[in-house]
N, C-alpha and C. Protein backbone atom coordinates (compact mmCIF):
# COMPACT_ATOMS: atom_id res chain seq x y z
N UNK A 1 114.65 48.81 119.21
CA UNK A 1 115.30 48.80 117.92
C UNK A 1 115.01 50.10 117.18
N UNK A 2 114.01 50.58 117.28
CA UNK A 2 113.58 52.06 116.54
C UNK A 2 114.32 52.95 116.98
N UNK A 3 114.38 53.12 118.76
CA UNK A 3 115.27 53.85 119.44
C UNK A 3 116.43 53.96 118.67
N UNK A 4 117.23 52.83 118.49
CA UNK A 4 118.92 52.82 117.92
C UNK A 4 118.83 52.96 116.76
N UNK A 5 117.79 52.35 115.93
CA UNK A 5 117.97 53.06 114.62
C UNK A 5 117.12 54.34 114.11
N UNK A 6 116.02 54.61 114.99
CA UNK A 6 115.67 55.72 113.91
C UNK A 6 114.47 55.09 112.83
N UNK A 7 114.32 53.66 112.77
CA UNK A 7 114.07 53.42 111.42
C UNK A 7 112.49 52.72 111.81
N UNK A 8 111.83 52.62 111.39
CA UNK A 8 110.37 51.08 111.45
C UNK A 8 110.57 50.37 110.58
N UNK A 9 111.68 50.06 109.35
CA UNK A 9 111.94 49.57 108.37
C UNK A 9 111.89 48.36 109.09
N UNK A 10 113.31 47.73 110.11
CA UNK A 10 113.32 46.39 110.19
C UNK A 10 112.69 45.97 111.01
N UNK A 11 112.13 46.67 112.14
CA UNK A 11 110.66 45.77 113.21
C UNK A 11 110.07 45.17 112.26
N UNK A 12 109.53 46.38 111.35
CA UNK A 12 108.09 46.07 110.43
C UNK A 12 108.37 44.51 109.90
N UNK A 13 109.80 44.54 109.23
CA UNK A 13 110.12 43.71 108.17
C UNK A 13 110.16 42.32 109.48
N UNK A 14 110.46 42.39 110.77
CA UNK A 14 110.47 41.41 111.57
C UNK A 14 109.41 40.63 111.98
N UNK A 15 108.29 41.74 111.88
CA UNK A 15 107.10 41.23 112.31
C UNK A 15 106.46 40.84 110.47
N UNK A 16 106.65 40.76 109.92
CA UNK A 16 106.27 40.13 108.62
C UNK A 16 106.53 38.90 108.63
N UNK A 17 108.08 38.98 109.05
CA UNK A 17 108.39 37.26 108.73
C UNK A 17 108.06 36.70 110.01
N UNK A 18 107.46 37.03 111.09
CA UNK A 18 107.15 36.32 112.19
C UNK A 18 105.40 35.58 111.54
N UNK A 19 104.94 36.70 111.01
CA UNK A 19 103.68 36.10 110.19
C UNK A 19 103.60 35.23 109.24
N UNK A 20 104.43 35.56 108.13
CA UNK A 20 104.61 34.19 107.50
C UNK A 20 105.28 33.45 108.25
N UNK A 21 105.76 32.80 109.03
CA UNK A 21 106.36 31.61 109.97
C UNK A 21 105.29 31.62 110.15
N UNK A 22 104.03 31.89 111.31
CA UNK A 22 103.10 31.22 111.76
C UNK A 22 102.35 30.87 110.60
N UNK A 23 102.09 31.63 109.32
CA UNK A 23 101.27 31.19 108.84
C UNK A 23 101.57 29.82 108.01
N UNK A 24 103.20 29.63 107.45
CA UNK A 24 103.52 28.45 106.95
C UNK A 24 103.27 27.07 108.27
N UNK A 25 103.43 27.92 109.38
CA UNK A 25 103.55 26.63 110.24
C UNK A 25 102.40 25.87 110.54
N UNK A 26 100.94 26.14 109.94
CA UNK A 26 99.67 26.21 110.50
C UNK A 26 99.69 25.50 109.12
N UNK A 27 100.28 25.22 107.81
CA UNK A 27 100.04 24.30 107.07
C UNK A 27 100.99 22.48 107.54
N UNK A 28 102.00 22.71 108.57
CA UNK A 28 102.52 21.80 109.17
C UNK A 28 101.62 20.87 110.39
N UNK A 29 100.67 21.64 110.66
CA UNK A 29 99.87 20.77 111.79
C UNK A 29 99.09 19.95 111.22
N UNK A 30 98.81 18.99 111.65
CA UNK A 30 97.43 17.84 111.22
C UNK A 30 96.81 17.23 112.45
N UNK A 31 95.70 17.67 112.79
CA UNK A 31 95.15 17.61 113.61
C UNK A 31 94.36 16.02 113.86
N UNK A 32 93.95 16.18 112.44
CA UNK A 32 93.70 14.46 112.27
C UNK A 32 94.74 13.15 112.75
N UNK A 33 95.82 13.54 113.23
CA UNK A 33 96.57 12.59 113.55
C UNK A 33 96.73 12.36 115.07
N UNK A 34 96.24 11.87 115.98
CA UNK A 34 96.58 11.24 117.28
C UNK A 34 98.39 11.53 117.62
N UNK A 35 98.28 12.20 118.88
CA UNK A 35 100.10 12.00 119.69
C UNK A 35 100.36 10.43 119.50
N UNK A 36 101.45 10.42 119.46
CA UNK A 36 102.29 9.24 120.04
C UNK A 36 102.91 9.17 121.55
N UNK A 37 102.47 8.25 122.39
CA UNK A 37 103.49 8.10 123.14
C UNK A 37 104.87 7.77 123.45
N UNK A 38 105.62 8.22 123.99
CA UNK A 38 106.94 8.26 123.92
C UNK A 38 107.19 6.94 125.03
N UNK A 39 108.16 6.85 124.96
CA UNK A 39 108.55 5.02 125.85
C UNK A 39 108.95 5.15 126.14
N UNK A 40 108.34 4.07 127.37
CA UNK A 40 108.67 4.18 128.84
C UNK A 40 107.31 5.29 129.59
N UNK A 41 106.48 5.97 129.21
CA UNK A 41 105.60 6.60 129.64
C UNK A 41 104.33 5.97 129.84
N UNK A 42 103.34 6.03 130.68
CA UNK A 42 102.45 5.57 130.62
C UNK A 42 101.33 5.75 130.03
N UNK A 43 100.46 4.89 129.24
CA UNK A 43 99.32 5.60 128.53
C UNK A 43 98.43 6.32 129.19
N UNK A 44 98.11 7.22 128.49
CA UNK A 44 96.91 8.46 129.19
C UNK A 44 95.64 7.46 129.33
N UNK A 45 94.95 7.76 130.65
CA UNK A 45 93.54 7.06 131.19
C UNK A 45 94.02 6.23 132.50
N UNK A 46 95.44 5.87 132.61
CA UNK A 46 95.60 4.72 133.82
C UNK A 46 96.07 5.65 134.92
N UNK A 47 95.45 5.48 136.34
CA UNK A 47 95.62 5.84 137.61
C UNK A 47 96.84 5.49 137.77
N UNK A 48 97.34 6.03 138.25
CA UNK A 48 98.80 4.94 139.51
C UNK A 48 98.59 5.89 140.67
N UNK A 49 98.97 5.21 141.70
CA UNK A 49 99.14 5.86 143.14
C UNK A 49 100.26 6.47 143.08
N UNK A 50 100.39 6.95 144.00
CA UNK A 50 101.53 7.88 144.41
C UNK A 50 102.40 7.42 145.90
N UNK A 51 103.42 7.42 145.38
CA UNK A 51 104.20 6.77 146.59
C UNK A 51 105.19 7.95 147.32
């Protein structure tokens, strides 16, 4: 992109908002909360064989 434009204006400005995204997104996690299993899947801990 510098190549074609000449510029560091919009990388720079790209990699800014790539930072705020991660950083808003890191107020979206809650770690305190357990996955859900999805259905029809089996719960995590049970063996099955393999056929």
């Amino acid at each position: 992109m510098i190549d074609a434009t000449g510029n560091w204006y919009l990388p720079f400005l790209m990699s800014m908002g790539l930072l705020l995204l991660g950083g808003l997104s890191a107020f979206l996690m809650h770690p305190e909360r357990p996955f859900t299993e999805a259905e029809g899947r089996l719960p995590s801990g049970k063996v099955v064989a393999a056929e």
